[in-house]
PDB file of N, CA and C in Angstrom:
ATOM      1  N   UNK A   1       7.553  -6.172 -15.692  1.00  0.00           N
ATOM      2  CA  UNK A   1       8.736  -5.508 -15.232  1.00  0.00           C
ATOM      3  C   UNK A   1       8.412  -4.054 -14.913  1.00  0.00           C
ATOM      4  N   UNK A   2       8.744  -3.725 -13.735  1.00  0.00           N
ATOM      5  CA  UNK A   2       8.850  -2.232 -13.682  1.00  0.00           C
ATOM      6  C   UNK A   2      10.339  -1.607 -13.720  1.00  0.00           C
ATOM      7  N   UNK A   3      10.244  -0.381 -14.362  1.00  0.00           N
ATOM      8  CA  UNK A   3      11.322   0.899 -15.007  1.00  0.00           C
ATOM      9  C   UNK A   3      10.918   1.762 -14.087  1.00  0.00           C
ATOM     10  N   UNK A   4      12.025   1.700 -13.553  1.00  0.00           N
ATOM     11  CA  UNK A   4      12.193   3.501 -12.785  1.00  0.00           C
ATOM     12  C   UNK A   4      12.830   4.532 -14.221  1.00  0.00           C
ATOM     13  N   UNK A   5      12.441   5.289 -14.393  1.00  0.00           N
ATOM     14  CA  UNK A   5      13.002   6.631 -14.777  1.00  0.00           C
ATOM     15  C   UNK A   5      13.779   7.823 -14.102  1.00  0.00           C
ATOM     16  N   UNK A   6      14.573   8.542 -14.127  1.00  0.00           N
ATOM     17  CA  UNK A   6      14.933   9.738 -13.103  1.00  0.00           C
ATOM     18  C   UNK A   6      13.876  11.025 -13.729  1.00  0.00           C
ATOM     19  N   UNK A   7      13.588  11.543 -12.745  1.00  0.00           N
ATOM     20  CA  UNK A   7      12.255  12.625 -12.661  1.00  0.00           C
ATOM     21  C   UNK A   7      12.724  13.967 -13.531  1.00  0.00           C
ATOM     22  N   UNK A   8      14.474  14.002 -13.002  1.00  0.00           N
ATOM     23  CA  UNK A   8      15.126  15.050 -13.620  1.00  0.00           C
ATOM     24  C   UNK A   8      15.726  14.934 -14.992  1.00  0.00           C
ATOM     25  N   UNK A   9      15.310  13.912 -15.834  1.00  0.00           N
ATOM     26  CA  UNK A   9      15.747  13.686 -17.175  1.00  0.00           C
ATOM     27  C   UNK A   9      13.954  13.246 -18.137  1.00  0.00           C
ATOM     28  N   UNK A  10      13.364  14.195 -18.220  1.00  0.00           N
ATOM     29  CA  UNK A  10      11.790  14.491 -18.981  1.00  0.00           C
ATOM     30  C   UNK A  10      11.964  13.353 -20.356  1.00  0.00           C
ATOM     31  N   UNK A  11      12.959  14.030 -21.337  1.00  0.00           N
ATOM     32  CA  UNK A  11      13.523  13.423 -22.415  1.00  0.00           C
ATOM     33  C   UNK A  11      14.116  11.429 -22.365  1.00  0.00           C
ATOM     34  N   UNK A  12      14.109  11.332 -21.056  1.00  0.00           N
ATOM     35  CA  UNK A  12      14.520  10.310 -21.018  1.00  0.00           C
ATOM     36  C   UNK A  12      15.665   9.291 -21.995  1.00  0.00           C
ATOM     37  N   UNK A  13      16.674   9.908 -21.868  1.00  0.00           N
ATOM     38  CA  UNK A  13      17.596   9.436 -23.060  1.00  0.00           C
ATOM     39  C   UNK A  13      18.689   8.510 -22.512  1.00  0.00           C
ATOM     40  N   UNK A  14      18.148   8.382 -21.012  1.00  0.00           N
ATOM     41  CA  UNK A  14      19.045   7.312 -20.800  1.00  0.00           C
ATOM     42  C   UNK A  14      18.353   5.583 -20.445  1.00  0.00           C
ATOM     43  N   UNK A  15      18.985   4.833 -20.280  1.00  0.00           N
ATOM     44  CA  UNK A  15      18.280   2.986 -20.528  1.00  0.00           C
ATOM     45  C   UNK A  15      17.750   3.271 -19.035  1.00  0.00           C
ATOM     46  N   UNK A  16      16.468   2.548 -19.257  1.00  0.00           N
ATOM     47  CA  UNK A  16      15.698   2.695 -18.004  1.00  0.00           C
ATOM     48  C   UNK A  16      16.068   1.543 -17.196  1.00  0.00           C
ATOM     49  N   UNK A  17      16.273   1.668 -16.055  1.00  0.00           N
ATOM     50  CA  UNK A  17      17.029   0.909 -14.829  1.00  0.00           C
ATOM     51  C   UNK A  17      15.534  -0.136 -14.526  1.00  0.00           C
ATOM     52  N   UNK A  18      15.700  -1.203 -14.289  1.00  0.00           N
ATOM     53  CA  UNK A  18      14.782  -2.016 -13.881  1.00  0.00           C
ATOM     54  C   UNK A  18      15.273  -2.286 -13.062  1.00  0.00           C
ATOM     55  N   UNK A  19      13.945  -2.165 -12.073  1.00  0.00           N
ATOM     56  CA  UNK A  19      13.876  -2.413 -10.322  1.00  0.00           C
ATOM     57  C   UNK A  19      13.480  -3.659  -9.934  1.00  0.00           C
ATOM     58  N   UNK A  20      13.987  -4.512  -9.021  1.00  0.00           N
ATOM     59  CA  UNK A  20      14.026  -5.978  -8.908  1.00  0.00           C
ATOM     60  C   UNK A  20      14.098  -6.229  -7.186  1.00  0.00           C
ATOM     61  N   UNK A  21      13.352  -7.348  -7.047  1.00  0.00           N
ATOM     62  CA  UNK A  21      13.704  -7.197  -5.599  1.00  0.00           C
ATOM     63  C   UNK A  21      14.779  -8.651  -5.147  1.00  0.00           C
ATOM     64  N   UNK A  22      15.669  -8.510  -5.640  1.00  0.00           N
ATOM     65  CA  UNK A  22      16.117 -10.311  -5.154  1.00  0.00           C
ATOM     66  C   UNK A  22      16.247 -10.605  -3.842  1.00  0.00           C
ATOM     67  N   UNK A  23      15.537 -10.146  -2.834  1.00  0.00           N
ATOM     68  CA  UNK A  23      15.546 -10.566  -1.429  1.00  0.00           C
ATOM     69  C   UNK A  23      14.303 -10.551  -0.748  1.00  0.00           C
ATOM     70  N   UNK A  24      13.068 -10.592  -1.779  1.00  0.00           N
ATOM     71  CA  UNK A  24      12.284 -10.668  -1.006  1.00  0.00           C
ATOM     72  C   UNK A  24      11.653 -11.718   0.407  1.00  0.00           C
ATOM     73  N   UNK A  25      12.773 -12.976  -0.741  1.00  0.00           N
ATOM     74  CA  UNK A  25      12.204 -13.923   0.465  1.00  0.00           C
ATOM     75  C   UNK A  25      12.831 -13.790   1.711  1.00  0.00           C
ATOM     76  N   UNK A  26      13.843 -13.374   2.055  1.00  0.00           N
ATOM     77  CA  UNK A  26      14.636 -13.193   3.379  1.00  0.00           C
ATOM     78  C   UNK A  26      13.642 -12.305   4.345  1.00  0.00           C
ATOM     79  N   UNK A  27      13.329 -11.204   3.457  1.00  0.00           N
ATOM     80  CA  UNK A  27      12.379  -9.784   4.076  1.00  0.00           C
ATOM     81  C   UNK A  27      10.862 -10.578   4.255  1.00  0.00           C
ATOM     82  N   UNK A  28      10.650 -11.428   3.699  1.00  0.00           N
ATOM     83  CA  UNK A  28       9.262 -12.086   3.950  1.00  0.00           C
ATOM     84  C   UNK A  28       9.634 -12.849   5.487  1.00  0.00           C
ATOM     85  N   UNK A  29      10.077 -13.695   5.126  1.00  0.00           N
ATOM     86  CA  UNK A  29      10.905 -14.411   6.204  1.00  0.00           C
ATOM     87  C   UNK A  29      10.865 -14.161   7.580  1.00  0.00           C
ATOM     88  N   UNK A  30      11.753 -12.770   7.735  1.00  0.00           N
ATOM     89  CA  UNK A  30      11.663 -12.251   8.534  1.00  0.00           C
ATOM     90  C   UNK A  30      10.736 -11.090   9.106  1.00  0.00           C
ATOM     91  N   UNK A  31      10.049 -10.884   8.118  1.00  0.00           N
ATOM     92  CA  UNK A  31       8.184 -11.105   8.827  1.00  0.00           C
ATOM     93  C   UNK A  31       7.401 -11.834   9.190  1.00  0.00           C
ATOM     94  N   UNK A  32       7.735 -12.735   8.567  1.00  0.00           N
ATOM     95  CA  UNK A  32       6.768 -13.819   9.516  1.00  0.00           C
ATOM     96  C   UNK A  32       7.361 -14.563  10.696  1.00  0.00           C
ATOM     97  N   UNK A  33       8.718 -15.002  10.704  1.00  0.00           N
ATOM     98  CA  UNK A  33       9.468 -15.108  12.494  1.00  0.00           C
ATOM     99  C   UNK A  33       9.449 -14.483  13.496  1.00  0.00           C
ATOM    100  N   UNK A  34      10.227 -13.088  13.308  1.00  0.00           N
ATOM    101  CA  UNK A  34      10.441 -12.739  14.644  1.00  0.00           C
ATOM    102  C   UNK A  34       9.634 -11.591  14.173  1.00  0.00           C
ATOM    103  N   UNK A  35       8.839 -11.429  13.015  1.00  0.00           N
ATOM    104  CA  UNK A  35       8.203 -10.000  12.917  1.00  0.00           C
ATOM    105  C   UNK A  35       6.591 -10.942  14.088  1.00  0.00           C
ATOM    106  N   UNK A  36       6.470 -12.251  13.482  1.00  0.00           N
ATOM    107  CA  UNK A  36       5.037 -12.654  14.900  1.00  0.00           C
ATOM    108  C   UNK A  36       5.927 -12.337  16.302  1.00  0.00           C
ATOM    109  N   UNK A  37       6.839 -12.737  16.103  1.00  0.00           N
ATOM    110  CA  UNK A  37       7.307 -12.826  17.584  1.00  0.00           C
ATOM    111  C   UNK A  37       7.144 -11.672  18.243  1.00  0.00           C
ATOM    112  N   UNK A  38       7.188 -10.567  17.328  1.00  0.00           N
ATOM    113  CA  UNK A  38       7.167  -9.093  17.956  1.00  0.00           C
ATOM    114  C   UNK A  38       6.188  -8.955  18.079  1.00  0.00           C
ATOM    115  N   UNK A  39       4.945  -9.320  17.368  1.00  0.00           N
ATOM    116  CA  UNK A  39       3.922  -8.960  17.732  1.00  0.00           C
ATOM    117  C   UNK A  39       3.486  -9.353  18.660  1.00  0.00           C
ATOM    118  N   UNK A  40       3.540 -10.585  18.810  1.00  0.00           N
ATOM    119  CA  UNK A  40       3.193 -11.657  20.474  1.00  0.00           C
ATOM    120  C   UNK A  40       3.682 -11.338  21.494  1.00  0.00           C
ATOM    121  N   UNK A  41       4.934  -9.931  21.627  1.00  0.00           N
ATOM    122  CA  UNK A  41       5.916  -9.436  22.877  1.00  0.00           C
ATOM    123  C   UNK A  41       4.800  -8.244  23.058  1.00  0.00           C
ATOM    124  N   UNK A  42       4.522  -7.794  21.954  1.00  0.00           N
ATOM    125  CA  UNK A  42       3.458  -6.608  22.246  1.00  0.00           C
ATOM    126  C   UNK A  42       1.990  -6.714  22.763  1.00  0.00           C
ATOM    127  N   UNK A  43       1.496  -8.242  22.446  1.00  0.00           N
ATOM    128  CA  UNK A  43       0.276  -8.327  22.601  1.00  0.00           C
ATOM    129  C   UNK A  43       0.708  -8.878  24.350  1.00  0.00           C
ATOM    130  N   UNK A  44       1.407  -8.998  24.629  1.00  0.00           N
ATOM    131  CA  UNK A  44       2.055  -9.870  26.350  1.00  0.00           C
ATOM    132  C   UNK A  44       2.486  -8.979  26.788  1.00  0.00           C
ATOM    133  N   UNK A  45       2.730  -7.909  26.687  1.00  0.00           N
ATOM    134  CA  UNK A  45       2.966  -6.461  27.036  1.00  0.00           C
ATOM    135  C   UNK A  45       1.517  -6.075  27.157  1.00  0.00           C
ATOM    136  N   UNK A  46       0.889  -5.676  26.212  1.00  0.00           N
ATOM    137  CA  UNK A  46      -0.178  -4.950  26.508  1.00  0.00           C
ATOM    138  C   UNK A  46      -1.222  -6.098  27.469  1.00  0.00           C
ATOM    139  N   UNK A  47      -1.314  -6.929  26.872  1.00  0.00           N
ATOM    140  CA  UNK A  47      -2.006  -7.943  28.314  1.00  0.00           C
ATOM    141  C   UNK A  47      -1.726  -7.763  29.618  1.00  0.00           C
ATOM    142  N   UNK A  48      -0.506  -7.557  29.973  1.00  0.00           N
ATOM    143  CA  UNK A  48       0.080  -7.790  31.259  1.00  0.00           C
ATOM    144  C   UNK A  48      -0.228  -6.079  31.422  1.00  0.00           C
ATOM    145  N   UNK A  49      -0.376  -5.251  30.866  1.00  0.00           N
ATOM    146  CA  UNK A  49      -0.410  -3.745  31.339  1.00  0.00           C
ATOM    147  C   UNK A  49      -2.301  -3.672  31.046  1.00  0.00           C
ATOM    148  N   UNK A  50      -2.821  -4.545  30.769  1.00  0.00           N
ATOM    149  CA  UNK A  50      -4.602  -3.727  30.672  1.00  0.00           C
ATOM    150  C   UNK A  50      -5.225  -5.016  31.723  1.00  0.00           C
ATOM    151  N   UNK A  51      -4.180  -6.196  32.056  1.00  0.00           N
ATOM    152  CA  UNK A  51      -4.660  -6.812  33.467  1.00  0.00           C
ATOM    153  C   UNK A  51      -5.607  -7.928  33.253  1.00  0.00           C
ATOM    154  N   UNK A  52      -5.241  -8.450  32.314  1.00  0.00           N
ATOM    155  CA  UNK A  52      -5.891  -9.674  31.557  1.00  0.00           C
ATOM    156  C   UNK A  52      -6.881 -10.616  32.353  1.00  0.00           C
ATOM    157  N   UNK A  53      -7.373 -11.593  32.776  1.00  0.00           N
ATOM    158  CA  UNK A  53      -7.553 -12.455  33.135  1.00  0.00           C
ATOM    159  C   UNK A  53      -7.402 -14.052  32.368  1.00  0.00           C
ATOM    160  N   UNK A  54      -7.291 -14.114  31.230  1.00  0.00           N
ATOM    161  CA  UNK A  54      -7.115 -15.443  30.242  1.00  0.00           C
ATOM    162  C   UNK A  54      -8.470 -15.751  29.732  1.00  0.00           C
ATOM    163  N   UNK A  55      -9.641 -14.905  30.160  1.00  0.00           N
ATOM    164  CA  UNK A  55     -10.822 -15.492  29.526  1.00  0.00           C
ATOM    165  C   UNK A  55     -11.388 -14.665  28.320  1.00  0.00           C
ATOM    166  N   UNK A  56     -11.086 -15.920  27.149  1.00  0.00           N
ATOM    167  CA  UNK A  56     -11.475 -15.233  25.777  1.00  0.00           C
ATOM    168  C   UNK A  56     -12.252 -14.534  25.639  1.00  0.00           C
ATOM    169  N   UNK A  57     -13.497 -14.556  26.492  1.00  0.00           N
ATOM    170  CA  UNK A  57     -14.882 -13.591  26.250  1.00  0.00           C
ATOM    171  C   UNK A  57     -14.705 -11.886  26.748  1.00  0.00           C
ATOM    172  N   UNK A  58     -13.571 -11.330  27.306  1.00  0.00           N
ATOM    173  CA  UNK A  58     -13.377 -10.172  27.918  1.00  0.00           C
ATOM    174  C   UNK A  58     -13.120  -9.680  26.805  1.00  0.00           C
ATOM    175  N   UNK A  59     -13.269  -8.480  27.255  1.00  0.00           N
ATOM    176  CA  UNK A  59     -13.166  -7.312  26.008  1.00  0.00           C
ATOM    177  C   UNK A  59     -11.447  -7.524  25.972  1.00  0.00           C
ATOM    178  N   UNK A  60     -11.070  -7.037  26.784  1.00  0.00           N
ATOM    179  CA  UNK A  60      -9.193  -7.195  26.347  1.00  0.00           C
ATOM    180  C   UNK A  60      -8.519  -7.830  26.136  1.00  0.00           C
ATOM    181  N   UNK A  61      -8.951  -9.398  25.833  1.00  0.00           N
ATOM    182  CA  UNK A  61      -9.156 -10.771  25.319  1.00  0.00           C
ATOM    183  C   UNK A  61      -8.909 -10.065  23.552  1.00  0.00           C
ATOM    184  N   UNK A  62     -10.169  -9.882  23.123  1.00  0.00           N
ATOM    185  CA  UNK A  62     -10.841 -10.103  22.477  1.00  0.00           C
ATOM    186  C   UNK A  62     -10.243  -8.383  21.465  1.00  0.00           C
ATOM    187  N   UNK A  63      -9.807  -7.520  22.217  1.00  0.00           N
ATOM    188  CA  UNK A  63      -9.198  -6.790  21.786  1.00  0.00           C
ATOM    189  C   UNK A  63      -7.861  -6.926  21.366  1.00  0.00           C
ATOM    190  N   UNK A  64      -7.254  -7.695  22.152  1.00  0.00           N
ATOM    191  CA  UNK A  64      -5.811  -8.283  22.084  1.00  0.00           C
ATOM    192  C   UNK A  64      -5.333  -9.015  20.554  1.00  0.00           C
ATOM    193  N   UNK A  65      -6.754 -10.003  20.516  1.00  0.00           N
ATOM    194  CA  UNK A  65      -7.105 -11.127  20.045  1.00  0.00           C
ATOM    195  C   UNK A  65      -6.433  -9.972  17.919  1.00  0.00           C
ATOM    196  N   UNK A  66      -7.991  -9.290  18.208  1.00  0.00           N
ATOM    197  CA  UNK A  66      -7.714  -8.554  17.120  1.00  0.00           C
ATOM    198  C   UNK A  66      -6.229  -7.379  16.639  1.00  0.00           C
ATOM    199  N   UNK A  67      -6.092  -7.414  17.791  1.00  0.00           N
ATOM    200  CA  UNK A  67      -5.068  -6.469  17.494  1.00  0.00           C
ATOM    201  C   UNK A  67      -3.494  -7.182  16.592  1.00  0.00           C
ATOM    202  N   UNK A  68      -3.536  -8.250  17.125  1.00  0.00           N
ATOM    203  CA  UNK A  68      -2.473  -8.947  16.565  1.00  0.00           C
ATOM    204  C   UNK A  68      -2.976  -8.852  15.526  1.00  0.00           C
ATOM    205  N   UNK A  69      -3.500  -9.553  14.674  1.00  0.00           N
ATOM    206  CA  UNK A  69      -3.847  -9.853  13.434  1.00  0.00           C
ATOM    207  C   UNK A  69      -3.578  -7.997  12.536  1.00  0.00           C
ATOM    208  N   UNK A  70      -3.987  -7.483  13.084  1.00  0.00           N
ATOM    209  CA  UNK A  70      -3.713  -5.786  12.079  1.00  0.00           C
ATOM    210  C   UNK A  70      -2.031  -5.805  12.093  1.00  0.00           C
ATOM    211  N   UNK A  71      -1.892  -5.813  13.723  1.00  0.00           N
ATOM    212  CA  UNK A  71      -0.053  -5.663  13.518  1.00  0.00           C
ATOM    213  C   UNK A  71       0.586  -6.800  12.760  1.00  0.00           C
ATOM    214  N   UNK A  72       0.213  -7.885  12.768  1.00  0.00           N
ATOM    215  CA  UNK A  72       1.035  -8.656  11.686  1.00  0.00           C
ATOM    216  C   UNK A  72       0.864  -8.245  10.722  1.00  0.00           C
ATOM    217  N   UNK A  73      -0.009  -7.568   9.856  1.00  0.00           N
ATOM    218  CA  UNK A  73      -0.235  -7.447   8.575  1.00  0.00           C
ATOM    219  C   UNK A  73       0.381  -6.197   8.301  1.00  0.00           C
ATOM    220  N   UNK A  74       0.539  -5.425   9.430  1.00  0.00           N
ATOM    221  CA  UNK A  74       1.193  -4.259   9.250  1.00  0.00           C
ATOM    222  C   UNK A  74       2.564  -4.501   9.063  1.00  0.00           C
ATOM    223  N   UNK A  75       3.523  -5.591  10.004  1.00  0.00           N
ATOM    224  CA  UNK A  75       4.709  -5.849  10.084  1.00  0.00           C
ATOM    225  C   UNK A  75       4.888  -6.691   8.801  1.00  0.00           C
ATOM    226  N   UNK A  76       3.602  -7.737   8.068  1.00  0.00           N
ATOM    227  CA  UNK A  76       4.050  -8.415   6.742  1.00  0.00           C
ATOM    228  C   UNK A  76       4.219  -7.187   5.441  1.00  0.00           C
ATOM    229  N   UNK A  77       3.481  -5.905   5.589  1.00  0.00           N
ATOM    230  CA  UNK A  77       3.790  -5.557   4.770  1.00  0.00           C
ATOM    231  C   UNK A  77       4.377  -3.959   4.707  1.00  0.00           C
ATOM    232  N   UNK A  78       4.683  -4.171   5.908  1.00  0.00           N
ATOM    233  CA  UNK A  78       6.013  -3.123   6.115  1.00  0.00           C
ATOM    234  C   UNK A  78       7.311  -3.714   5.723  1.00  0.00           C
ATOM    235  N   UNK A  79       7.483  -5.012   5.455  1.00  0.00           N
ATOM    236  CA  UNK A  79       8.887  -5.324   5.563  1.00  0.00           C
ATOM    237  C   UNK A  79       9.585  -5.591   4.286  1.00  0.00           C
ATOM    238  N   UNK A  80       9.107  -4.857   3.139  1.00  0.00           N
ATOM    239  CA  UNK A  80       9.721  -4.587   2.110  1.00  0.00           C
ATOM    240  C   UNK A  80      10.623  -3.079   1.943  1.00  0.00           C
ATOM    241  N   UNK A  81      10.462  -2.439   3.007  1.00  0.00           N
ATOM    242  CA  UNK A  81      10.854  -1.091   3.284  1.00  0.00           C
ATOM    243  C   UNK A  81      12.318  -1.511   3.792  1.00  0.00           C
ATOM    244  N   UNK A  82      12.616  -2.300   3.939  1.00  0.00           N
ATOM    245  CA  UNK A  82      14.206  -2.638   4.633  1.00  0.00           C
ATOM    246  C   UNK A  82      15.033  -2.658   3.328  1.00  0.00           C
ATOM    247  N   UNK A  83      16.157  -2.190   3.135  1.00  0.00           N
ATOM    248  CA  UNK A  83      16.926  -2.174   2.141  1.00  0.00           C
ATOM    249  C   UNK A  83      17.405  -3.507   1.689  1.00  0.00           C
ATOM    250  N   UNK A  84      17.974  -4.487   2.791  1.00  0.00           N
ATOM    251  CA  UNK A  84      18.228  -5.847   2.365  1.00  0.00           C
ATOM    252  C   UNK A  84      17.598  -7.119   3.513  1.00  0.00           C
ATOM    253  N   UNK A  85      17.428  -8.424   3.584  1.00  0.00           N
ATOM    254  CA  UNK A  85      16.874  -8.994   3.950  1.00  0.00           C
ATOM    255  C   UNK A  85      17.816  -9.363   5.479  1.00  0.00           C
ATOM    256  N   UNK A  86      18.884  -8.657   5.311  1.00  0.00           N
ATOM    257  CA  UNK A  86      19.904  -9.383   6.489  1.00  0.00           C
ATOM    258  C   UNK A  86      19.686  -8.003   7.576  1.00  0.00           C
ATOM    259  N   UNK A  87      19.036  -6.668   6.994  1.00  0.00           N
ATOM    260  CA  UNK A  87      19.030  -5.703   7.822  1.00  0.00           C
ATOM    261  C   UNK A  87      17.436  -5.723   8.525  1.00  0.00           C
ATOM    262  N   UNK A  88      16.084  -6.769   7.638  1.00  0.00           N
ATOM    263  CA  UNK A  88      15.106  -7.167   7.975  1.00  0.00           C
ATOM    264  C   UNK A  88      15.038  -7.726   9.345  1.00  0.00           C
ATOM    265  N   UNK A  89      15.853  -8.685   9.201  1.00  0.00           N
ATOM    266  CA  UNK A  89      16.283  -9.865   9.816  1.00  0.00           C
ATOM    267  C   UNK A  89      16.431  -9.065  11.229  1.00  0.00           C
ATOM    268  N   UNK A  90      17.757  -8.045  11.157  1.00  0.00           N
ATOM    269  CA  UNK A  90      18.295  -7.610  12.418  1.00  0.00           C
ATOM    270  C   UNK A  90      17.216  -6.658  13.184  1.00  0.00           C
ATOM    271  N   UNK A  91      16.569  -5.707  12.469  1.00  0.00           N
ATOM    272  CA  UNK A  91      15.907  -4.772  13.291  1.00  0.00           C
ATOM    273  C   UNK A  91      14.682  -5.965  13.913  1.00  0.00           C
ATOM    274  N   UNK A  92      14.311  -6.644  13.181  1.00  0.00           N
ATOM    275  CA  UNK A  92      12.377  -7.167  13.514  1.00  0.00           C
ATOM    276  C   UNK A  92      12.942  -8.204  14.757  1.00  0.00           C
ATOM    277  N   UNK A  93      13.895  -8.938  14.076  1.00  0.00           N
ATOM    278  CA  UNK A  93      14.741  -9.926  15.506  1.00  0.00           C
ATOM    279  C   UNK A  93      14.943  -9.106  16.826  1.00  0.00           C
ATOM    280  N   UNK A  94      15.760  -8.239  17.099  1.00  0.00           N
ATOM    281  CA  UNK A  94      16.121  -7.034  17.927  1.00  0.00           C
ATOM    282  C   UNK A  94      15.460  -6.948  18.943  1.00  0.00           C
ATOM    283  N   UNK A  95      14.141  -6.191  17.895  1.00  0.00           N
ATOM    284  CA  UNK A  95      12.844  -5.690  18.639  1.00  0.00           C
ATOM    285  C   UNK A  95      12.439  -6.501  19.154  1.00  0.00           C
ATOM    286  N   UNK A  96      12.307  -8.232  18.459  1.00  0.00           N
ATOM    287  CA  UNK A  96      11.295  -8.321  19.192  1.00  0.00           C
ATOM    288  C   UNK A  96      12.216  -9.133  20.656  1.00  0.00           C
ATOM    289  N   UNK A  97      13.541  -9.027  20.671  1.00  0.00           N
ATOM    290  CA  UNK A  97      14.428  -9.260  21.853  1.00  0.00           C
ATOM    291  C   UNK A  97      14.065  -8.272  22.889  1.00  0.00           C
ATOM    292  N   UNK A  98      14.086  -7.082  22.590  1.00  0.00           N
ATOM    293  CA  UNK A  98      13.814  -6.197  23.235  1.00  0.00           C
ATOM    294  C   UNK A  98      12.185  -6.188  24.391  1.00  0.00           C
ATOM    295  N   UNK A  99      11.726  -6.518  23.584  1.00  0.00           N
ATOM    296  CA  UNK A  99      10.242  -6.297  23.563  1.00  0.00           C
ATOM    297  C   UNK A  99       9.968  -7.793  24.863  1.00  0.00           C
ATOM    298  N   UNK A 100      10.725  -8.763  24.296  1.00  0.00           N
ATOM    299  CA  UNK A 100      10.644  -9.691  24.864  1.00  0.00           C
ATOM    300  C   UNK A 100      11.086  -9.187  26.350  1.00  0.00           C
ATOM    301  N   UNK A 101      12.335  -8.936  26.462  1.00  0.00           N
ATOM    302  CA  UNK A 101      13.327  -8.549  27.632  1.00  0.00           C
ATOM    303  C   UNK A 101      12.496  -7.498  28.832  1.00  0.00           C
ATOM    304  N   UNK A 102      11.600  -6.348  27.666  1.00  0.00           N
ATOM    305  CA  UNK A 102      10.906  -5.306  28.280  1.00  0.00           C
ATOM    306  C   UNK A 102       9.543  -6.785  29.092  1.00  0.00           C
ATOM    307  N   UNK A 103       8.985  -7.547  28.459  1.00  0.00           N
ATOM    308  CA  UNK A 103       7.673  -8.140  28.808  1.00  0.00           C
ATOM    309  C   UNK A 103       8.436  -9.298  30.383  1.00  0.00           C
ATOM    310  N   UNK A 104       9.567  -9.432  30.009  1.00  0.00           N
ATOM    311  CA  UNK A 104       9.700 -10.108  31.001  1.00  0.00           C
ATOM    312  C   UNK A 104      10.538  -8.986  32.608  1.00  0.00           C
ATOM    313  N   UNK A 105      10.743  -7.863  32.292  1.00  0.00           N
ATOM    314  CA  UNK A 105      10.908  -7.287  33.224  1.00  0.00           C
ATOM    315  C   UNK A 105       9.573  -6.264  33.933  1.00  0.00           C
ATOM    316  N   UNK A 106       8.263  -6.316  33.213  1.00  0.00           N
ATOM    317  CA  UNK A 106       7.527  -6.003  33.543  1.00  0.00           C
ATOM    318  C   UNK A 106       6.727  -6.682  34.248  1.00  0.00           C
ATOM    319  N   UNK A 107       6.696  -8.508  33.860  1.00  0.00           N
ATOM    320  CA  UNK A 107       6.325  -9.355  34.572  1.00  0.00           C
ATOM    321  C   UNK A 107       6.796  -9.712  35.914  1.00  0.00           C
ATOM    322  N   UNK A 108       7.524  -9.535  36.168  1.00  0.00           N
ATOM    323  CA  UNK A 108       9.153  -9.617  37.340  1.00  0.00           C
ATOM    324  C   UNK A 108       8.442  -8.249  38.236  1.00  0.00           C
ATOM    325  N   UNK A 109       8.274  -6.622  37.715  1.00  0.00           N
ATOM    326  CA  UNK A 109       7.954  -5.799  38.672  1.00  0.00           C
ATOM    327  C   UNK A 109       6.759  -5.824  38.917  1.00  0.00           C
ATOM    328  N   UNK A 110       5.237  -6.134  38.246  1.00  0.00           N
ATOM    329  CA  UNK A 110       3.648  -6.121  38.786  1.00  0.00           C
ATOM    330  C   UNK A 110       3.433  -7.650  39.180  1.00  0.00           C
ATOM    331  N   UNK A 111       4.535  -8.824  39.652  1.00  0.00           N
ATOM    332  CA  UNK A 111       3.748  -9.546  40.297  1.00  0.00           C
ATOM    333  C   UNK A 111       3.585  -9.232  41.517  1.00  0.00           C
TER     334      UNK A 111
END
């Protein structure tokens, strides 16, 4: 169990508050759905803007390739920073609407 304490009470004379997360699974959750999904709008974004060709052996393949894998891990463990699992849910969903919306209007203006 972890105890938060308040910083401004040294003496500590009051019952120490135990910190709990009961939503982690929602906030997990929604890292791994639409938090990949965001990442896959970004990696189709940046593909479509560094001019891809589809062949795994290119460097921007292969850069792409890796890059996802850091941003998921960044987005799996950023997503305990959300206050509750329903506000997880909304921003990582959003974005990756957004992101989506941005990849398909970019596709639409450089063909």
């Amino acid at each position: 169990m972890w105890y938060h304490f308040c910083p401004a009470d040294p003496v500590m004379t009051e019952t120490p508050q135990i910190l709990d997360n009961r939503q982690w699974i929602a906030k997990v959750l929604a890292a791994i759905l639409p938090g990949l999904g965001l990442v896959f709008a970004v990696m189709a974004i940046l593909g479509r803007l560094a001019g891809t060709t589809g062949d795994p052996r290119s460097l921007p393949a292969q850069a792409l390739m890796w890059l996802t894998a850091v941003l998921w891990v960044f987005v799996l463990g950023t997503c305990f920073l959300f206050p509750t699992g329903r506000r997880a849910w909304a921003v990582l969903g959003g974005a990756c609407a957004v992101l989506w919306g941005c990849f398909l209007l970019l596709r639409l203006f450089l063909s």
